[in-house]
N, C-alpha and C. Protein backbone atom coordinates (compact mmCIF):
# COMPACT_ATOMS: atom_id res chain seq x y z
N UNK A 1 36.37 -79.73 14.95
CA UNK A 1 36.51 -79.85 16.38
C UNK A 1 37.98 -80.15 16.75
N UNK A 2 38.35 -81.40 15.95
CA UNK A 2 39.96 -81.23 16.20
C UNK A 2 40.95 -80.21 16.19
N UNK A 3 40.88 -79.25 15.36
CA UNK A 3 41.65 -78.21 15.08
C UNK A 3 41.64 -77.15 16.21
N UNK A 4 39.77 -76.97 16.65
CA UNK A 4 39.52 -76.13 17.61
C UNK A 4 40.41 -76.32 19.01
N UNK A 5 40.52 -77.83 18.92
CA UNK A 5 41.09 -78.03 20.22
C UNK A 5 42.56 -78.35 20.25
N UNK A 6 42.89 -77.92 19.22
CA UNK A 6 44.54 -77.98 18.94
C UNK A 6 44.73 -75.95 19.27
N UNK A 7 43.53 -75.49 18.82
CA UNK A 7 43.73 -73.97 19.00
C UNK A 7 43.91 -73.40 20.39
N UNK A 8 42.91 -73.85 21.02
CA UNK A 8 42.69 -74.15 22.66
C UNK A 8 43.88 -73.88 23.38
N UNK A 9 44.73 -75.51 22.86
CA UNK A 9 46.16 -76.19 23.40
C UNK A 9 46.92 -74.94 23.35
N UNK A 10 46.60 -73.87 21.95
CA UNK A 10 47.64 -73.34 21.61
C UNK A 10 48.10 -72.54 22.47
N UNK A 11 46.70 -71.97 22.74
CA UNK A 11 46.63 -70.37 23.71
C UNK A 11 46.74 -71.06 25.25
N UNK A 12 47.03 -72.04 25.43
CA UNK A 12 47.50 -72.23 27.26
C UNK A 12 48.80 -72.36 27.22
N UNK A 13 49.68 -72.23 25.78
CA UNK A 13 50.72 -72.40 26.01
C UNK A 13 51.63 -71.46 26.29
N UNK A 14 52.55 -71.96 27.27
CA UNK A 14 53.53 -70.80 27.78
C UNK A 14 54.92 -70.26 26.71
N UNK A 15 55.68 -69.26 26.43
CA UNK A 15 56.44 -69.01 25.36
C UNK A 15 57.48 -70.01 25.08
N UNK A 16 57.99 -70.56 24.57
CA UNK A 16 58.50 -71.47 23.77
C UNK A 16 57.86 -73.00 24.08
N UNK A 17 56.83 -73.08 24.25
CA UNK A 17 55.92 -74.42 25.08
C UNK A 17 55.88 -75.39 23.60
N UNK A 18 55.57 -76.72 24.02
CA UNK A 18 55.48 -77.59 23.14
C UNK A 18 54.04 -78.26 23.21
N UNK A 19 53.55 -78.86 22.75
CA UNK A 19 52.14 -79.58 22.17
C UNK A 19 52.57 -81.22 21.87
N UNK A 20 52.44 -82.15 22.67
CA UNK A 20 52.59 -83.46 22.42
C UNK A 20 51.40 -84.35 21.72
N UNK A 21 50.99 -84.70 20.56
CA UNK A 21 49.78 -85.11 19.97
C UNK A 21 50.38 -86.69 19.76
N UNK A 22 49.04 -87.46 20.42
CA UNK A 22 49.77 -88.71 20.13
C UNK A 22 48.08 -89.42 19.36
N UNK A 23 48.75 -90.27 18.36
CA UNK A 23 47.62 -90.61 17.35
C UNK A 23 47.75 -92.05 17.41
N UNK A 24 46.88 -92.92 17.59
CA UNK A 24 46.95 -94.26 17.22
C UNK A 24 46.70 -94.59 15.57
N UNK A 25 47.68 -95.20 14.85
CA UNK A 25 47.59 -95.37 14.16
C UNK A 25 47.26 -96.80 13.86
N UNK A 26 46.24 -97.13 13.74
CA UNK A 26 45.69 -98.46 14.06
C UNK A 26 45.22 -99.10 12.69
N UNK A 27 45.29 -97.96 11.42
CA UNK A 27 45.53 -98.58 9.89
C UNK A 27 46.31 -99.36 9.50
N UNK A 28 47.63 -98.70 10.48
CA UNK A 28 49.04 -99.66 10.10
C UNK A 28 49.09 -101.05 10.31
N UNK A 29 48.02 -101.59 11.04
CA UNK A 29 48.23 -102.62 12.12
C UNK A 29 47.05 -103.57 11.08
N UNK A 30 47.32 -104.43 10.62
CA UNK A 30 46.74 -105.51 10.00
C UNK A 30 45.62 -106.13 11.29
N UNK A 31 46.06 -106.61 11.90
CA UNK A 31 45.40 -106.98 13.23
C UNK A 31 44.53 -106.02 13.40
N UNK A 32 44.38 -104.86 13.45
CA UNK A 32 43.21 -103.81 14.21
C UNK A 32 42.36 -103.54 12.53
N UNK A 33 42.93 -103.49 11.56
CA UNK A 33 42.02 -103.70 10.33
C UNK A 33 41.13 -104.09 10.34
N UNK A 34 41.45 -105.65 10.21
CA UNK A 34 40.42 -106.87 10.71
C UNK A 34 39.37 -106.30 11.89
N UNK A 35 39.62 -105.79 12.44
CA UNK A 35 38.13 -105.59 13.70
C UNK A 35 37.47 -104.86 12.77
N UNK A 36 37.45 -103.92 11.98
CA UNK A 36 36.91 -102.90 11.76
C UNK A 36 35.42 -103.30 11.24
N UNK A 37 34.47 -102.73 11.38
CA UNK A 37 32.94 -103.65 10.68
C UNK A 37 32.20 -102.31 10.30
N UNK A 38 31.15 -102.60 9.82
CA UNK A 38 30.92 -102.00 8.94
C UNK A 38 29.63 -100.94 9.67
N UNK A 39 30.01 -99.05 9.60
CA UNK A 39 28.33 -98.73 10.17
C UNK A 39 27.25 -99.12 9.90
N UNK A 40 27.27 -99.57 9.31
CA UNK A 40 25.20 -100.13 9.28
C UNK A 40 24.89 -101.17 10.64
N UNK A 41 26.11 -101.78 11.30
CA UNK A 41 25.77 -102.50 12.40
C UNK A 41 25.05 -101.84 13.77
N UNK A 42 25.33 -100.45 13.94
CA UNK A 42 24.76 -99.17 14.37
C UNK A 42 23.80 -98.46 13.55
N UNK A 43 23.65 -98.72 12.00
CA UNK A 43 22.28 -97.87 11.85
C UNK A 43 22.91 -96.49 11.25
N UNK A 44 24.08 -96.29 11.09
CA UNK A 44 25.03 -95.28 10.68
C UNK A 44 25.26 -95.22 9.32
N UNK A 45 24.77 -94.33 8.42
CA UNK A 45 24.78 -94.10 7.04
C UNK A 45 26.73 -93.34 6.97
N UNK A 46 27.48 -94.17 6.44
CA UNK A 46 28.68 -94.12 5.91
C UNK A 46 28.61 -92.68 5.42
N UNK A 47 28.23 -92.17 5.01
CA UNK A 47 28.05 -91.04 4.05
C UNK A 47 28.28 -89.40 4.91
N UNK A 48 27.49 -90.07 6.37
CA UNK A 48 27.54 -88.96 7.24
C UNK A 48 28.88 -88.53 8.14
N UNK A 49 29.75 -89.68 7.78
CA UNK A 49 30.68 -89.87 8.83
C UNK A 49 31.75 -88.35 7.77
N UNK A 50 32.97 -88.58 8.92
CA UNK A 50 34.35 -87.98 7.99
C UNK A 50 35.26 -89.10 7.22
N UNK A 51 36.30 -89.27 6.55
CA UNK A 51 36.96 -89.71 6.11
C UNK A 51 37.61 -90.09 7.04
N UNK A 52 38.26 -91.29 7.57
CA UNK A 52 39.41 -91.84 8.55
C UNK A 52 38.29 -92.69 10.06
N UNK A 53 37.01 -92.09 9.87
CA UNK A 53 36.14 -92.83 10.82
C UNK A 53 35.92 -94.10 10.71
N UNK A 54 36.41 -94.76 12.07
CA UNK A 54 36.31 -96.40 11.61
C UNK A 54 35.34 -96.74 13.22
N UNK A 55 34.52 -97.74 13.02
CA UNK A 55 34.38 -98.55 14.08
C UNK A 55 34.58 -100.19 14.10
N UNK A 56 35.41 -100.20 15.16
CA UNK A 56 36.13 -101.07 15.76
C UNK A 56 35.68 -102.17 16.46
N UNK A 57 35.25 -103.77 16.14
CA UNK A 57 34.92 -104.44 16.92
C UNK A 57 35.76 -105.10 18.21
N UNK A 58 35.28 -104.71 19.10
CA UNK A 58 36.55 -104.75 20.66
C UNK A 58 35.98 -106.22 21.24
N UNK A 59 35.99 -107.04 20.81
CA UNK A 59 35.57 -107.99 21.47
C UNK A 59 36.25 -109.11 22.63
N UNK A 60 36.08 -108.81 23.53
CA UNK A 60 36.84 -109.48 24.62
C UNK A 60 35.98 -110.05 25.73
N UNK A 61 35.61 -111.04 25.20
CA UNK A 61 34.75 -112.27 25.58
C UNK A 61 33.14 -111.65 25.55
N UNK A 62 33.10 -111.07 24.59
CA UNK A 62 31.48 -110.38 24.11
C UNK A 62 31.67 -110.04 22.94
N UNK A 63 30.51 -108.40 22.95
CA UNK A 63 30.77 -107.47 21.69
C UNK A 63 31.13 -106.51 22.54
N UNK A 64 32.17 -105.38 21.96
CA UNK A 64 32.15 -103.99 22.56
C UNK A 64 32.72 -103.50 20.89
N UNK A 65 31.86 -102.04 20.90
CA UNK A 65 32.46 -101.43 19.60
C UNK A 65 33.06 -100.16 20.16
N UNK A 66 33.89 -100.15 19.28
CA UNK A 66 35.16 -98.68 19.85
C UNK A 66 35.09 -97.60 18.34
N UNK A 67 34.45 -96.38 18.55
CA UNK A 67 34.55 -95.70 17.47
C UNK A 67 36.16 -94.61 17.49
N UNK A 68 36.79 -94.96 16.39
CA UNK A 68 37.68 -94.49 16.27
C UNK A 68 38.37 -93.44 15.30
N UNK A 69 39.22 -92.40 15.12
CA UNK A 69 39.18 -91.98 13.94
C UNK A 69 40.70 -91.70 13.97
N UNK A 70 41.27 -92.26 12.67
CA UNK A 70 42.40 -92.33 11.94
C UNK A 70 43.18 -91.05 11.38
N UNK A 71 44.13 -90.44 12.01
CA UNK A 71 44.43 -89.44 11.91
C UNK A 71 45.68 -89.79 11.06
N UNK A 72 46.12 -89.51 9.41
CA UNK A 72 47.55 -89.71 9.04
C UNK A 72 48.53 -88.26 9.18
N UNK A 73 49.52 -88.39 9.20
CA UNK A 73 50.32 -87.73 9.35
C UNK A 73 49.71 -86.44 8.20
N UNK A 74 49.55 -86.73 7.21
CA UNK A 74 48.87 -85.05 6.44
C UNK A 74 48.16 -84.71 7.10
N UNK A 75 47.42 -85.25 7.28
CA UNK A 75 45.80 -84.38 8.54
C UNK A 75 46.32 -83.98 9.56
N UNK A 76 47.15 -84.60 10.39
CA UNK A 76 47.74 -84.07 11.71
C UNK A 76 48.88 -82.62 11.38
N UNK A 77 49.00 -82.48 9.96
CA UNK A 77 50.44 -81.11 10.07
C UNK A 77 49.52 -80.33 9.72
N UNK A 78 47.77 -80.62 8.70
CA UNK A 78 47.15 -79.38 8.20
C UNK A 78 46.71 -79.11 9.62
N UNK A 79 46.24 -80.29 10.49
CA UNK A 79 44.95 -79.54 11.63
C UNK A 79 46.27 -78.59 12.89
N UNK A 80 47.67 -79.14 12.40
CA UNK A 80 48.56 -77.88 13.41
C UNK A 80 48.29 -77.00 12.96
N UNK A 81 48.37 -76.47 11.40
CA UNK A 81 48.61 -75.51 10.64
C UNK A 81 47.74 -74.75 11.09
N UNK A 82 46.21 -74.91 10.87
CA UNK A 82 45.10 -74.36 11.17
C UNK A 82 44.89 -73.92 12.47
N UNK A 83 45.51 -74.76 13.27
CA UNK A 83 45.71 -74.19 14.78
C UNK A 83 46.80 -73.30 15.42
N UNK A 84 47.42 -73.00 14.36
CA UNK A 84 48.80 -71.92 14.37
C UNK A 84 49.82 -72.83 14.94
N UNK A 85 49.92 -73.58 14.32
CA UNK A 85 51.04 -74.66 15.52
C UNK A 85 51.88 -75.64 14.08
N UNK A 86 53.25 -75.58 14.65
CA UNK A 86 54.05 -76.17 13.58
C UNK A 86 54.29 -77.68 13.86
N UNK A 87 54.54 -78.58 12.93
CA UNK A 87 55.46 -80.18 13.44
C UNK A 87 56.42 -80.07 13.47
N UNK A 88 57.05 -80.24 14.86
CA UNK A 88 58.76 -79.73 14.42
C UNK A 88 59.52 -81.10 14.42
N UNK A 89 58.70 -82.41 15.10
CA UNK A 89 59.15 -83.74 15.34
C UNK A 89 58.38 -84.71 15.59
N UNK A 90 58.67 -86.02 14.63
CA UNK A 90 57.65 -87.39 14.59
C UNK A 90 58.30 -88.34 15.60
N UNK A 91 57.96 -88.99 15.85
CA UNK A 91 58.75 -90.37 16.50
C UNK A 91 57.72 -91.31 16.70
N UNK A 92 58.14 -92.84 16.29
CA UNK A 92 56.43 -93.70 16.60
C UNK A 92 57.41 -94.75 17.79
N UNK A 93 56.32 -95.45 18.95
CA UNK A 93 56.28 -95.68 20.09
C UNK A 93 56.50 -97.29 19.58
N UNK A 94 56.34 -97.83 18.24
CA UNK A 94 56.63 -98.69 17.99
C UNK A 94 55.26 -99.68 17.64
N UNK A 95 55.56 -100.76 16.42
CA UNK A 95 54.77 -101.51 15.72
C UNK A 95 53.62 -101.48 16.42
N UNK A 96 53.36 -102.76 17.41
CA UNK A 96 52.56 -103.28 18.46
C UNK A 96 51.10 -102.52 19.30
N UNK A 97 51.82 -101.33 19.28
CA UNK A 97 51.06 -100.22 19.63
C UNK A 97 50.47 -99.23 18.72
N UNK A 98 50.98 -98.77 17.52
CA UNK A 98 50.54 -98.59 16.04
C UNK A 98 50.58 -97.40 17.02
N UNK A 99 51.33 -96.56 17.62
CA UNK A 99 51.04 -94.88 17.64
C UNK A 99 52.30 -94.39 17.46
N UNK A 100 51.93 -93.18 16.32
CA UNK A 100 52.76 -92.24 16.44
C UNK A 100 52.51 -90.86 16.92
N UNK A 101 53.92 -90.29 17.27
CA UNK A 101 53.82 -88.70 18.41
C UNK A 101 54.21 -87.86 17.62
N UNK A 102 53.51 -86.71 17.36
CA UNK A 102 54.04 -85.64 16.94
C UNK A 102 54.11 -84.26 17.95
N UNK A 103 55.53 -83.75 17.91
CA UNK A 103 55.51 -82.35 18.88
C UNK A 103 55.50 -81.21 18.54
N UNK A 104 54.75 -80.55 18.81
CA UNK A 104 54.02 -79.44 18.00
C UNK A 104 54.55 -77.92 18.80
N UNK A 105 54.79 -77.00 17.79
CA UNK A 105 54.97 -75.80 19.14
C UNK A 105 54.64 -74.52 18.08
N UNK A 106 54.15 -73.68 19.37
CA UNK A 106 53.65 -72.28 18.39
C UNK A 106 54.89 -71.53 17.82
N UNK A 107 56.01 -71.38 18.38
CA UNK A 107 57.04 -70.57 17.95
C UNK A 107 58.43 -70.99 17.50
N UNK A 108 57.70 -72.14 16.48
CA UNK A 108 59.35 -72.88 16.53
C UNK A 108 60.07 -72.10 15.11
């Protein structure tokens, strides 16, 4: 599904157009680790999921769970690849926020 919709992106783009993909990287972040709990709290057999699927305990003065999925920089250049789309540039937004941007373009 990701890729499909990187393909999508591709074909609305105008000739030399760019693709801004921004990924939370929330592995990096010791702090957002720690939330992470385990599927069976949902009833969710681990087995069914993908690789990088985490759920997230969001708790802010309750329970809230946030399902999330961990995109690293290899997965993000194969799922351009597959979508005809190159990485031509990384840049991260900084610690705190754990995201990094990659800009993607069909004709670089």
């Amino acid at each position: 599904m990701r890729a499909r919709i990187l393909r999508q992106a591709r074909e609305l783009l105008a000739p030399q157009g760019r693709i801004v993909v921004s990924t939370w990287q929330f592995m990096d972040n010791e702090r957002m680790r720690k939330k992470i709990v385990p599927w069976s709290v949902v009833g969710i057999d681990e087995r069914e999921l993908e690789p990088g699927d985490a759920l997230l305990n969001w708790k802010r003065g309750g329970m809230g769970l946030r399902y999330c999925h961990w995109i690293g920089e290899d997965e993000l250049h194969a799922l351009a690849a597959q979508a005809g789309l190159k990485s031509v540039e990384k840049f991260s937004r900084g610690w705190k926020r754990g995201e990094s941007h990659f800009v993607c373009g069909s004709d670089c």
